[in-house]
Every structure is written in structure tokens, then in C-alpha cells.
N, C-alpha and C. Protein backbone atom coordinates (compact mmCIF):
# COMPACT_ATOMS: atom_id res chain seq x y z
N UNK A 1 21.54 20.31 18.96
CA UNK A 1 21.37 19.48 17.78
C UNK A 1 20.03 18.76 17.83
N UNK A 2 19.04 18.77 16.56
CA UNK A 2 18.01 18.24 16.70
C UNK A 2 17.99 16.64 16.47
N UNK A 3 17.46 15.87 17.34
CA UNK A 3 17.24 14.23 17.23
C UNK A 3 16.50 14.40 15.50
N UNK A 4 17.33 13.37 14.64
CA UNK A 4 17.16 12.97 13.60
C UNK A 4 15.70 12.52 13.36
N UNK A 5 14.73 11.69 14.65
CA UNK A 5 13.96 10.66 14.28
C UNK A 5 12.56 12.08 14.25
N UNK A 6 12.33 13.33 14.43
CA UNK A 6 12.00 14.43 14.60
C UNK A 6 11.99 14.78 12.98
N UNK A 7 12.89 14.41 12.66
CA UNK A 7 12.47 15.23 11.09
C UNK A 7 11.32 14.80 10.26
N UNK A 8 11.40 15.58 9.47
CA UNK A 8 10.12 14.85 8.37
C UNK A 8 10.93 14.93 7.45
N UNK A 9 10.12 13.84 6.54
CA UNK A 9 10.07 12.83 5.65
C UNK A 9 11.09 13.79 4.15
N UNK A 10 10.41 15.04 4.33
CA UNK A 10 11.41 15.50 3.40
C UNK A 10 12.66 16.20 3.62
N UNK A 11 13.19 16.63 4.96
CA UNK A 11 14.40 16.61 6.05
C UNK A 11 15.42 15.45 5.55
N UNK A 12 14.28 14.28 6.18
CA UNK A 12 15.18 13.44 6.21
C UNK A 12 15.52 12.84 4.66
N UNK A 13 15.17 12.62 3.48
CA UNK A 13 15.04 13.00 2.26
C UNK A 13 16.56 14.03 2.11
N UNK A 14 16.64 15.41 2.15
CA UNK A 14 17.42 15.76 1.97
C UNK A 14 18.84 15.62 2.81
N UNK A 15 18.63 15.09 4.22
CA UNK A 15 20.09 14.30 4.60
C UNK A 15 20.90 13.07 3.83
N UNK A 16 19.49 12.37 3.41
CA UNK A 16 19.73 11.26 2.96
C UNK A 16 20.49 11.24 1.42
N UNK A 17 20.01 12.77 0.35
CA UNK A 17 21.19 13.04 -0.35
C UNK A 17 22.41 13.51 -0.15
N UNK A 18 22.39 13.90 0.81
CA UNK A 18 23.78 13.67 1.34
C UNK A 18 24.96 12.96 2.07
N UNK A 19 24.02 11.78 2.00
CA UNK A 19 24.41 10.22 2.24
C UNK A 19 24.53 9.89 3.52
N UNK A 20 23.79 10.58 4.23
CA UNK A 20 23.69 10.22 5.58
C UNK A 20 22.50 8.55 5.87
N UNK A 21 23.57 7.79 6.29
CA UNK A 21 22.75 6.55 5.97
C UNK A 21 21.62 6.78 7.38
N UNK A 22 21.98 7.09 7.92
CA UNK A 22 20.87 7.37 9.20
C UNK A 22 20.02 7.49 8.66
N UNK A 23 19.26 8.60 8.28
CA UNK A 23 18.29 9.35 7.25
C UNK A 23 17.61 8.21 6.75
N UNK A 24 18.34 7.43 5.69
CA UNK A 24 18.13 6.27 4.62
C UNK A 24 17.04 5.05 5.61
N UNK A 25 17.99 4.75 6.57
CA UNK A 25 17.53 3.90 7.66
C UNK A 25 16.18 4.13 8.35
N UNK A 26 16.26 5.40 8.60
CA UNK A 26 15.07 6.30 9.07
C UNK A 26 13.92 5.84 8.11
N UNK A 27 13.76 6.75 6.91
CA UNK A 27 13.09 6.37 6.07
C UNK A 27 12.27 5.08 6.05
N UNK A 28 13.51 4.45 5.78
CA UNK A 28 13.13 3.04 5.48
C UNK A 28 12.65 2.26 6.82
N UNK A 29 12.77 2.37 7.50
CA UNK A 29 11.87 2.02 9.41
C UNK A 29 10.40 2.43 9.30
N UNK A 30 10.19 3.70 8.38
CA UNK A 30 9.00 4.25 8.73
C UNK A 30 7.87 3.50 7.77
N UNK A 31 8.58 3.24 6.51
CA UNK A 31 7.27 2.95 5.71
C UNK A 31 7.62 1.75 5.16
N UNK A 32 8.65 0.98 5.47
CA UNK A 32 9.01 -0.76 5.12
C UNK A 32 7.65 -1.58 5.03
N UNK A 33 7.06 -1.92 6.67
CA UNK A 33 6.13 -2.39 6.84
C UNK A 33 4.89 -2.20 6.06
N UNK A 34 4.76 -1.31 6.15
CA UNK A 34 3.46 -0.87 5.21
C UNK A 34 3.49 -0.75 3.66
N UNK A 35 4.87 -0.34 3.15
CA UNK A 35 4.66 -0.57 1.98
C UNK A 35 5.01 -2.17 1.26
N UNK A 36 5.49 -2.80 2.50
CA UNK A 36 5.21 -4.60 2.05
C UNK A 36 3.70 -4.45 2.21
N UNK A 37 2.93 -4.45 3.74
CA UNK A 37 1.31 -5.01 2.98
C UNK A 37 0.83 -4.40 1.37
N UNK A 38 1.43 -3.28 1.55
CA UNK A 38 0.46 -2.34 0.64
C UNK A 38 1.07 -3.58 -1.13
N UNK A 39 2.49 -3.65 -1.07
CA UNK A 39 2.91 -4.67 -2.22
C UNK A 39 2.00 -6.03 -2.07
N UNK A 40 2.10 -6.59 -1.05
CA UNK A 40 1.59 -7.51 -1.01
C UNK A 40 0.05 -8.15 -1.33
N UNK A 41 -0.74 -6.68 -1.30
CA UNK A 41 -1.54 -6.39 -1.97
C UNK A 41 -1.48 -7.23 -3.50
N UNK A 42 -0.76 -6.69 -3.98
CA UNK A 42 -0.70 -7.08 -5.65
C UNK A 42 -0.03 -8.91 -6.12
N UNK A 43 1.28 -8.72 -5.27
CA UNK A 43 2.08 -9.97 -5.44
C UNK A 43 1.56 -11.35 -4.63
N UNK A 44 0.77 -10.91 -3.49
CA UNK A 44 0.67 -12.44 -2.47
C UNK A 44 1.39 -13.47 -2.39
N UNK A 45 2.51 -12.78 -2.44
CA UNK A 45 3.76 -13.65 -1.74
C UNK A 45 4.40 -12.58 -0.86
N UNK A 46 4.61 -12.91 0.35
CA UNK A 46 5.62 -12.67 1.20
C UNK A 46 6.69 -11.38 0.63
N UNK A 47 7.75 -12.71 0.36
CA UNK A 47 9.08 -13.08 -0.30
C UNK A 47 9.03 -11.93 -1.01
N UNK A 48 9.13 -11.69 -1.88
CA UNK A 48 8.11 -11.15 -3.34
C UNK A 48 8.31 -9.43 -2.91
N UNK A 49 6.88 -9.64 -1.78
CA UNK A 49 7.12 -8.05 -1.45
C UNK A 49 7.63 -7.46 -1.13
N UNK A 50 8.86 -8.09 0.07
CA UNK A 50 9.16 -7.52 0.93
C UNK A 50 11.09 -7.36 -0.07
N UNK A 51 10.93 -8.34 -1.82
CA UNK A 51 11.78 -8.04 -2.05
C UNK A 51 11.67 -7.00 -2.94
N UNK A 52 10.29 -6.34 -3.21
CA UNK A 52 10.43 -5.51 -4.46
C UNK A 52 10.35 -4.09 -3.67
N UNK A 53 9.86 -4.21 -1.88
CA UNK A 53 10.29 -2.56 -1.12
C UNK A 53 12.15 -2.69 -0.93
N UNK A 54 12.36 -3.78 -0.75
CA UNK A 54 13.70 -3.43 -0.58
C UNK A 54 14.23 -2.93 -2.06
N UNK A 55 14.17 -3.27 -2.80
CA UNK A 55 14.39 -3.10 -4.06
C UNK A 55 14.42 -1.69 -4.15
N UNK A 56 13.29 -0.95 -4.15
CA UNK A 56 12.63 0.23 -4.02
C UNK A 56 13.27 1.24 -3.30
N UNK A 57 13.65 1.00 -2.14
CA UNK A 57 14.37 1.43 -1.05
C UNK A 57 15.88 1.36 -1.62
N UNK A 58 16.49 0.80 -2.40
CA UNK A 58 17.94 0.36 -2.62
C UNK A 58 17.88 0.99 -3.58
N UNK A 59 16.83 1.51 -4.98
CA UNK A 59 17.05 2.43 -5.59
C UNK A 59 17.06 3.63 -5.68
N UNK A 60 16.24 4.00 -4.43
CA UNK A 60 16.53 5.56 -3.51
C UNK A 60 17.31 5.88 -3.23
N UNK A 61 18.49 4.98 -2.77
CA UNK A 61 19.75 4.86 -2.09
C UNK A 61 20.53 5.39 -3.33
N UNK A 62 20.37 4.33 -4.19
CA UNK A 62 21.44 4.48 -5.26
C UNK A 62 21.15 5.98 -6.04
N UNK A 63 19.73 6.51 -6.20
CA UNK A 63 19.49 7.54 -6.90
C UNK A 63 19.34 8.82 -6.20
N UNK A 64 20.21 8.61 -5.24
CA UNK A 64 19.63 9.70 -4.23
C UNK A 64 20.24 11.17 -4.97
N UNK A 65 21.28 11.42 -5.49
CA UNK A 65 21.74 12.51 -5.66
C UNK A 65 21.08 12.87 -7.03
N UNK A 66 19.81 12.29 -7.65
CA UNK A 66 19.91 12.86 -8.63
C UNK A 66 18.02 12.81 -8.71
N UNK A 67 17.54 12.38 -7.35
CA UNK A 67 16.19 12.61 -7.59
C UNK A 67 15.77 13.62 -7.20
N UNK A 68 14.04 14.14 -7.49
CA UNK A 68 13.88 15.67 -7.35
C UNK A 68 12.55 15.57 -6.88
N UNK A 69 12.84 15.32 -5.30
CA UNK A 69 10.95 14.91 -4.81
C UNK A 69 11.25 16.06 -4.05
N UNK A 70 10.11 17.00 -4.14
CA UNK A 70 9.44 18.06 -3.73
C UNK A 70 8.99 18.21 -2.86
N UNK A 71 8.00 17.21 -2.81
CA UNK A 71 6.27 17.48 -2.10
C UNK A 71 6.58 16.39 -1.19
N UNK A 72 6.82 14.54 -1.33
CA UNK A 72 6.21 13.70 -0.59
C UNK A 72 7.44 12.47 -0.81
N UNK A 73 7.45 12.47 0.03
CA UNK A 73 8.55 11.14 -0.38
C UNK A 73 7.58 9.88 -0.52
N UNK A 74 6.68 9.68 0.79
CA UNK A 74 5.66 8.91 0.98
C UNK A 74 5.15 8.71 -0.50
N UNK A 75 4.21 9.34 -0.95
CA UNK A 75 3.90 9.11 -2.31
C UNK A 75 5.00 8.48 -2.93
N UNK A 76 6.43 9.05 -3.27
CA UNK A 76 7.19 8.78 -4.50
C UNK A 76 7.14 7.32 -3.99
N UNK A 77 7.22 6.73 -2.80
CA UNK A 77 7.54 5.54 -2.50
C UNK A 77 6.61 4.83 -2.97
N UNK A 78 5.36 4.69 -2.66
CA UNK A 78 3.98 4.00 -2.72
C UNK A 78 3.60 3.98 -4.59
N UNK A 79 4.17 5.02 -5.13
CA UNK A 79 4.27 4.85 -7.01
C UNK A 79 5.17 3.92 -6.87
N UNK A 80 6.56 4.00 -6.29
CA UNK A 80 7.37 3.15 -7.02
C UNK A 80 7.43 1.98 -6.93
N UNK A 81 6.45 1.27 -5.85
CA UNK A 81 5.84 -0.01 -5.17
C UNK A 81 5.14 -0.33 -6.30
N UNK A 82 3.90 0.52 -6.73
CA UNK A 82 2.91 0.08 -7.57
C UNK A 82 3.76 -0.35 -8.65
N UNK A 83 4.54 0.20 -9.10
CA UNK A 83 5.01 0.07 -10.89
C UNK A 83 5.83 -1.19 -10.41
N UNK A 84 6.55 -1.27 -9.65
CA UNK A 84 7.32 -2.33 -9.18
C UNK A 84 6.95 -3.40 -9.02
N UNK A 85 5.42 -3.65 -8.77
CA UNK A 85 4.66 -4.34 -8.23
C UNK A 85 3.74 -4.75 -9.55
N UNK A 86 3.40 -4.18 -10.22
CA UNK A 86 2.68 -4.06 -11.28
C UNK A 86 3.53 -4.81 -12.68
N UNK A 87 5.06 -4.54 -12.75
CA UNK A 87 5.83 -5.15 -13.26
C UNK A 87 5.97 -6.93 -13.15
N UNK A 88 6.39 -6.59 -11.57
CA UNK A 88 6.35 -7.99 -11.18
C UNK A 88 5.30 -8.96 -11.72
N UNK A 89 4.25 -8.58 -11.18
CA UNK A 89 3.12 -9.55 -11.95
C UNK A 89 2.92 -9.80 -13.50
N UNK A 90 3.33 -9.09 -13.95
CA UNK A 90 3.56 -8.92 -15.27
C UNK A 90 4.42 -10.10 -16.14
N UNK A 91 5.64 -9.95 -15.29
CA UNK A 91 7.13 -10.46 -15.53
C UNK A 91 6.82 -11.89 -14.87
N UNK A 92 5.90 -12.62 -14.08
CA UNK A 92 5.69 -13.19 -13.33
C UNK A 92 4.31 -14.12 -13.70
N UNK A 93 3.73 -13.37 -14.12
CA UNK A 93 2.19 -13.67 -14.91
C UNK A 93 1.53 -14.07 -13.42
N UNK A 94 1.42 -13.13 -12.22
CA UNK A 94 1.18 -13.72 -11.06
C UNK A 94 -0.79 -13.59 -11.27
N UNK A 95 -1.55 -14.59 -10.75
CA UNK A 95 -2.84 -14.22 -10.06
C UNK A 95 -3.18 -14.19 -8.87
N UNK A 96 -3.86 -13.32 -8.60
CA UNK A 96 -4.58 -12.52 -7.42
C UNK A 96 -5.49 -14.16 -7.20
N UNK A 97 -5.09 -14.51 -5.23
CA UNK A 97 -5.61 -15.23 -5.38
C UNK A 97 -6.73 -14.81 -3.68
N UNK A 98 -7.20 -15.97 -3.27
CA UNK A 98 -8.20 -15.59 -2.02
C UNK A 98 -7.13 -15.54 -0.40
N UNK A 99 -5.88 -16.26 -0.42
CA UNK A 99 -5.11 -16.76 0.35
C UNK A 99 -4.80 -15.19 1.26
N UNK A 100 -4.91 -15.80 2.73
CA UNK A 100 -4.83 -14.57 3.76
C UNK A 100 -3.77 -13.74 3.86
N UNK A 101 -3.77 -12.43 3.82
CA UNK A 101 -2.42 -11.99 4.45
C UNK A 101 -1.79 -12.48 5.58
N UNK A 102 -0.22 -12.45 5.74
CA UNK A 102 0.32 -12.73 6.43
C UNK A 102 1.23 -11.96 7.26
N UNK A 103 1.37 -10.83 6.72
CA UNK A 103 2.09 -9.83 7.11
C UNK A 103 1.29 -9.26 8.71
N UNK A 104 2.45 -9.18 9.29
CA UNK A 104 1.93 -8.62 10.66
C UNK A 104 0.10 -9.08 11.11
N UNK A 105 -0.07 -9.93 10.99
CA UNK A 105 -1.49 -10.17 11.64
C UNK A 105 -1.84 -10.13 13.14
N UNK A 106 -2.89 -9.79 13.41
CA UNK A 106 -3.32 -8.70 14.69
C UNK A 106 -3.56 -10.05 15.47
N UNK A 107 -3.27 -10.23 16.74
CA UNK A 107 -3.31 -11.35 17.62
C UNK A 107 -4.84 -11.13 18.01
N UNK A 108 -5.30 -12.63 17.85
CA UNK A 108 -6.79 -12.56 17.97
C UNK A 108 -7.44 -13.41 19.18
N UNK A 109 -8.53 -12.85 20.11
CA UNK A 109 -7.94 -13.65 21.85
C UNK A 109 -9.58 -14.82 21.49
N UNK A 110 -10.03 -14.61 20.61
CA UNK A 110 -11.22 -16.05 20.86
C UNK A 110 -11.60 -16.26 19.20
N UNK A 111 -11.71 -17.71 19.52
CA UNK A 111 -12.20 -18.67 17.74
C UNK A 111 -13.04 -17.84 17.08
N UNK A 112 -13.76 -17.40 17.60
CA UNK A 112 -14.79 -16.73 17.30
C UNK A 112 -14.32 -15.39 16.32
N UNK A 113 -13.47 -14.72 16.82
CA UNK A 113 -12.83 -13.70 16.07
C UNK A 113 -11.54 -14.07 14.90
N UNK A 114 -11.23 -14.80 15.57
CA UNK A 114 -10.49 -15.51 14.20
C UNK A 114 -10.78 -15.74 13.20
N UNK A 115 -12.60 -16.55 13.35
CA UNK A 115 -13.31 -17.58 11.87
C UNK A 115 -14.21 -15.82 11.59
N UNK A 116 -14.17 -15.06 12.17
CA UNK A 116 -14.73 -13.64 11.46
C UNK A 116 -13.99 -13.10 10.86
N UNK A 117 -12.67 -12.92 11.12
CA UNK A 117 -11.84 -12.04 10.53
C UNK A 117 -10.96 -12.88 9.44
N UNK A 118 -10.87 -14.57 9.13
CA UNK A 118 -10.62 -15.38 8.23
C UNK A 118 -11.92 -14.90 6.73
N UNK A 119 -12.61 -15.12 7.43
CA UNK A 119 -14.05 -14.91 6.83
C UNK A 119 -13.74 -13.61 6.18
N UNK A 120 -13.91 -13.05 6.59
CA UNK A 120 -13.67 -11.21 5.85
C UNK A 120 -12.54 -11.45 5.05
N UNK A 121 -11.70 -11.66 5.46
CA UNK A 121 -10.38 -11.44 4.69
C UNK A 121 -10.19 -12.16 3.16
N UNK A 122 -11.08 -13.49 3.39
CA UNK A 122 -11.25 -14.16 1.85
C UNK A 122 -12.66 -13.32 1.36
N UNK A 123 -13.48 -12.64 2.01
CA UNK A 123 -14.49 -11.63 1.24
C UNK A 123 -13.94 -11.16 0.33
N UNK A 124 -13.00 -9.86 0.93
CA UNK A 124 -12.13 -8.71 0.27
C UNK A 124 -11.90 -9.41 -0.74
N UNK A 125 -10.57 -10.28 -0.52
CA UNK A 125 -9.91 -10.93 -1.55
C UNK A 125 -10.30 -11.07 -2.99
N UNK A 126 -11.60 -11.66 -2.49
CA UNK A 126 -12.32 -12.16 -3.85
C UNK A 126 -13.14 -10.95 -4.23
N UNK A 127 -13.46 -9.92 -3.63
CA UNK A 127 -14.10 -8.53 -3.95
C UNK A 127 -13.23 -7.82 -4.67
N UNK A 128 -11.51 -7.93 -4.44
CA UNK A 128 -10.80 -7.59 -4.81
C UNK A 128 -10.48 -7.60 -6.19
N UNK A 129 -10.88 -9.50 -6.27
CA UNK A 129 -10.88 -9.60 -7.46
C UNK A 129 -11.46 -9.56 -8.39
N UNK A 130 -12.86 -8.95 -7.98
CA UNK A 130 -13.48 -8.26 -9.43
C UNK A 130 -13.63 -6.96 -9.68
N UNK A 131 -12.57 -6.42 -8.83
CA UNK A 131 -12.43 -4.81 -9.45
C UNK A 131 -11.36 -4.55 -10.61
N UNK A 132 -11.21 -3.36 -11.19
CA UNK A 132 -10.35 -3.50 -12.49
C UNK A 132 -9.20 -2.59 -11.41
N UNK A 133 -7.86 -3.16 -12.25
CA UNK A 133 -6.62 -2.79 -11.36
C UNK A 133 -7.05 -1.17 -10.75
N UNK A 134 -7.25 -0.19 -11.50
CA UNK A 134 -6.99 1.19 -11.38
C UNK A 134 -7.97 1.79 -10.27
N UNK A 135 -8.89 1.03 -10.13
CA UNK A 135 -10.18 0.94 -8.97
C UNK A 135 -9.75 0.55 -7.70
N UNK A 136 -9.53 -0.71 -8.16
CA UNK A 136 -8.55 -1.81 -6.57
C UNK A 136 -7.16 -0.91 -6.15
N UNK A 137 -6.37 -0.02 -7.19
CA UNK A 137 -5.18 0.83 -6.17
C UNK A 137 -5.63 1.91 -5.63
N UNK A 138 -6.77 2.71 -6.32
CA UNK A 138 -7.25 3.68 -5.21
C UNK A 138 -7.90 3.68 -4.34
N UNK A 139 -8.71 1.90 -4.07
CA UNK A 139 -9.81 1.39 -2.95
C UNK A 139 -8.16 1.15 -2.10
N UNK A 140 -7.54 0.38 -2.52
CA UNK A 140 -6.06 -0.26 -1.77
C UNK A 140 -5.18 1.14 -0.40
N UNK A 141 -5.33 1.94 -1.83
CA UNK A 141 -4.12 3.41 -1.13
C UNK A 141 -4.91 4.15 -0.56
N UNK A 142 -6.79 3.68 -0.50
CA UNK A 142 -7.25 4.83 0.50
C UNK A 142 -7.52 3.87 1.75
N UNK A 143 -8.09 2.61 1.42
CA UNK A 143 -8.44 1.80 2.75
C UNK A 143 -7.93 1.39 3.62
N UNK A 144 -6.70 0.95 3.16
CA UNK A 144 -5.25 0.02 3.60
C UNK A 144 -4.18 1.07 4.01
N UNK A 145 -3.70 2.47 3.22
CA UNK A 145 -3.19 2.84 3.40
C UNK A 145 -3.33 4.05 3.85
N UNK A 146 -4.40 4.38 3.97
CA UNK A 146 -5.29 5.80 4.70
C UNK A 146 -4.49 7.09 4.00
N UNK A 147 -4.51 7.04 2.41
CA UNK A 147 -4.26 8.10 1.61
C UNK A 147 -5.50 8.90 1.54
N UNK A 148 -5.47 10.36 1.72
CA UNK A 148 -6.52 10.67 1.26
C UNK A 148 -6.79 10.87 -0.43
N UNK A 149 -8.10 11.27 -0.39
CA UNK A 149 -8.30 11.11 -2.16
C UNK A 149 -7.12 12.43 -2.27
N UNK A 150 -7.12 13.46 -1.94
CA UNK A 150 -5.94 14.27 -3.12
C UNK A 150 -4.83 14.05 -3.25
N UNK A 151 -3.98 13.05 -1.79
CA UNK A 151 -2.91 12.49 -1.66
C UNK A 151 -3.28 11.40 -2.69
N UNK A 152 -4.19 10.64 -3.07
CA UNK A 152 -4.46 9.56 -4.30
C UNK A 152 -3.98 10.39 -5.68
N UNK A 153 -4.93 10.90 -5.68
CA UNK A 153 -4.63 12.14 -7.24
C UNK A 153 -2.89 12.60 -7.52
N UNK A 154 -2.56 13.12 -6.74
CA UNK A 154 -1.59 13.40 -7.07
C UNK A 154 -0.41 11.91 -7.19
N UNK A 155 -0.63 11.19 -6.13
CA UNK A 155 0.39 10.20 -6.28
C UNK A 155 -0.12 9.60 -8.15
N UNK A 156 -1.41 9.25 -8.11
CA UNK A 156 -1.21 8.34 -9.47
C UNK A 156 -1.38 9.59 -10.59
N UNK A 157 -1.97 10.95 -10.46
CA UNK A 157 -1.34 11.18 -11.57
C UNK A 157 -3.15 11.92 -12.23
N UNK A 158 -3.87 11.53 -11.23
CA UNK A 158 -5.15 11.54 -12.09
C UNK A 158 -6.25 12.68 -11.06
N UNK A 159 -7.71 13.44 -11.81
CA UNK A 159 -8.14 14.02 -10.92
C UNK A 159 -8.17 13.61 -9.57
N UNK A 160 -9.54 14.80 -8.70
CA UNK A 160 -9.63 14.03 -7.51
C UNK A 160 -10.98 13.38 -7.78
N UNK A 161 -11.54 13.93 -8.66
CA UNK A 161 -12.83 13.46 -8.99
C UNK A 161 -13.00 11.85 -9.60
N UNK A 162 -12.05 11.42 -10.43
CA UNK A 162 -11.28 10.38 -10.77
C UNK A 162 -11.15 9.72 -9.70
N UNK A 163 -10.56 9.68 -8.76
CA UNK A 163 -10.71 8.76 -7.24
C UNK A 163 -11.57 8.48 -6.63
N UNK A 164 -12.49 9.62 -6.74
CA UNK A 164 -13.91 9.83 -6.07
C UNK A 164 -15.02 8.67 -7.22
N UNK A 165 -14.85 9.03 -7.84
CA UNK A 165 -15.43 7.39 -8.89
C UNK A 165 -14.91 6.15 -8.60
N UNK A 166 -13.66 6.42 -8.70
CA UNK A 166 -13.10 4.88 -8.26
C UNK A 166 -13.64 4.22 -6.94
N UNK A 167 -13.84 5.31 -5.87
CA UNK A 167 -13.92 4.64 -5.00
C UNK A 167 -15.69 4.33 -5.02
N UNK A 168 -16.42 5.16 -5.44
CA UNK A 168 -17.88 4.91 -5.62
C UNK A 168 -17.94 3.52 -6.34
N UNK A 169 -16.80 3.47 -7.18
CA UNK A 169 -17.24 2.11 -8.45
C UNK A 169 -17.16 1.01 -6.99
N UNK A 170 -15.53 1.13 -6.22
CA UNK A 170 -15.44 0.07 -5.65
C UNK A 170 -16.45 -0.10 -4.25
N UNK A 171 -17.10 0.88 -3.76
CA UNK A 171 -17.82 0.42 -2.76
C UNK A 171 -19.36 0.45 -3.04
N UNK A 172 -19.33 0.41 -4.12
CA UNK A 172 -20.69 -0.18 -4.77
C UNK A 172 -20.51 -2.00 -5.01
N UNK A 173 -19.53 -2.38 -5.40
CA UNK A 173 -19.10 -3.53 -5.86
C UNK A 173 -19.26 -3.87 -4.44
N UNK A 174 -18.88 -3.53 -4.16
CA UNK A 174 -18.05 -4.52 -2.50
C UNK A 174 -19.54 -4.43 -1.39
N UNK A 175 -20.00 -3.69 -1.75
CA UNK A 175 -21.71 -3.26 -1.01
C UNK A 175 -22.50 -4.63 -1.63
N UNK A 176 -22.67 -4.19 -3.10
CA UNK A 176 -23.44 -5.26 -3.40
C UNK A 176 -22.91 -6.64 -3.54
N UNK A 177 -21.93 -6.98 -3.33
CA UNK A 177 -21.22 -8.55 -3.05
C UNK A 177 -20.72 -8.85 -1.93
N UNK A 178 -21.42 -8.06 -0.85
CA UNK A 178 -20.92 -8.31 1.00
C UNK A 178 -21.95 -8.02 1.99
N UNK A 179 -23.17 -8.24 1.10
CA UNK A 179 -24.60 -7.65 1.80
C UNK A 179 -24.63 -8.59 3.50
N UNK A 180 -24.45 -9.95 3.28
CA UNK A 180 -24.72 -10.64 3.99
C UNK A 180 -23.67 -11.17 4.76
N UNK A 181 -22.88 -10.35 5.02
CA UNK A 181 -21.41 -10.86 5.45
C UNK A 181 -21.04 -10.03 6.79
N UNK A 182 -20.66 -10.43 7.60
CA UNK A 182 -19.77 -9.67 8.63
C UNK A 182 -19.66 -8.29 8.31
N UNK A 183 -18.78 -8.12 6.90
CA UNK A 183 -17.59 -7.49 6.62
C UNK A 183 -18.24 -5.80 6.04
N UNK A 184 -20.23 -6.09 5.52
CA UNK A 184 -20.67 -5.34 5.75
C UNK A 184 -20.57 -4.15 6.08
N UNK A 185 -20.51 -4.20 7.84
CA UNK A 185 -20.81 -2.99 8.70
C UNK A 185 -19.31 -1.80 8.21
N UNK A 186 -17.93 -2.68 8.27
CA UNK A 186 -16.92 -1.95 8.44
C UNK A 186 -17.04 -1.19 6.63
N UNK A 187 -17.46 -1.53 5.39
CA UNK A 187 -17.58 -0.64 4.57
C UNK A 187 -18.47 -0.08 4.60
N UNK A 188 -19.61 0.00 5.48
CA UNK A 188 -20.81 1.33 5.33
C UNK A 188 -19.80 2.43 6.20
N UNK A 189 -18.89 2.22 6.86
CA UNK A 189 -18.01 3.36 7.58
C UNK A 189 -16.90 4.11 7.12
């Protein structure tokens, strides 16, 4: 018998219509974390994100016998974050503000790296905030979430060439409004 934690994503996908909560659990272990930062992205609250993946996750559950993912579960998840997420703010009238992530932050061993990586993090933020939404989710799902551009394309729906702009728009923006900053070096890479 093969160990469950061995399968992939669309394996475990098809156990999981068959209501094997293992599977479900599985799933949801693998991309919880990440698809809170990746929400958190949009909402900057906590609370918020970590209630609109569960959310997300609980409607997989509930729709399991009647959805028809093919290719990626990963993707279907990371759309259903965005719209979820995209709603929320909506429903919420939330603004994007400079305030640090909080999610899982990387233990930092001197002041020095702390007031750099504080520093960067209100850069982005506010870099963030002068991109137009559709720019900031494909800078978001390639930087943050190490999608590649055709894994981008297909999740939202649009060329690859379309991503490939987006991301030119956004690291032009973020080039010319981080010349003098730390945060620099890590987008010339």
C-alpha cells in the first residue's frame, strides 16, 4: 500500500472525492500556510486570511463530488483565494496598507537585520501600492508564490505574454521607486 503523503496533488484530489478526509487534510497541510500569506497579501489582517483559506478549503470539501479540476489543484486553490479575497475587500471596503506581515516571520539573529528587513517590507508595501490590482497578482503569484508565468496564465485566465507585461510593468515600478533602498539588489535578481 502506498503512504498517502507520496501522492500528488491530483491523487490526492481524487481520494478526496471520495471522501477520504485524509486526502482533504493532506491537501490542506500543504498549501494552508501559503495560501494565508499569499491572502494576506490582499486583506492585511491575519484573522481575515486565514478565515477566507479555510473558507476555501471547506468549500472543496463540500464541493468535492461535483468539481472537475484536471490539471492543478494548486492553481484552482490560489483563484479561489484571489476571488475570495478580492470579494472580501470589496464587501469590506478594506485598504492596502504599509503594516508588516505577520505570518510566519523568519527569526532574525542581529538589529541590524531586523531594521533591513522592516525597511524592505514597508518598501514593497507601499510599491505595492501603486501597482493596479491585475499587475500586483501576477508580481504577488510569481514573487511570493514562485508560480511560473504559464502556471500565472493559465491560473488567471490570460496570455503568457500578458504576465510577461505585467511583470515588466511591475519591476519597472518597483526599480524606479527602490533605487536607493536595500531592497534594490533582491529585484535586479
Amino acid at each position: 500500500m502506498k503512504v498517502i503523503s507520496l501522492h500528488t496533488d491530483l491523487q490526492l484530489l481524487q481520494e478526496m472525492q471520495k471522501g477520504n478526509e485524509k486526502a482533504m487534510r493532506l491537501l490542506f497541510e500543504r498549501y494552508y500556510v501559503a495560501l494565508c500569506r499569499f491572502a494576506y497579501q490582499y486583506l492585511k489582517d491575519k484573522d481575515l486570511a486565514e478565515e477566507v483559506v479555510a473558507d476555501v478549503f471547506m468549500h472543496l470539501w463540500q464541493k468535492r463530488n461535483k468539481l472537475s479540476i484536471t490539471k492543478s489543484i494548486k492553481a484552482y486553490l490560489y483563484k479561489c483565494v484571489i476571488h475570495k479575497s478580492l470579494n472580501e475587500i470589496r464587501k469590506n471596503k478594506i485598504e492596502f496598507t504599509t503594516d508588516e506581515l505577520d505570518i510566519d516571520k523568519a527569526h532574525h539573529t542581529t538589529p541590524e537585520l531586523q531594521m533591513i528587513d522592516a525597511e524592505n517590507q514597508v518598501g514593497i508595501e507601499k510599491m505595492l501600492g501603486i501597482l493596479s490590482e491585475p499587475v500586483k497578482v501576477v508580481f504577488l503569484l510569481h514573487r511570493e508564490d514562485g508560480f511560473s508565468y504559464k502556471e500565472i496564465a493559465e491560473l488567471l485566465q490570460i496570455s503568457v505574454k500578458t504576465v510577461e507585461a505585467h511583470m515588466g510593468k511591475a519591476l519597472k515600478l518597483l526599480r524606479e521607486n527602490l533605487k536607493n533602498t536595500s531592497f534594490d539588489m533582491l529585484i535586479k535578481s
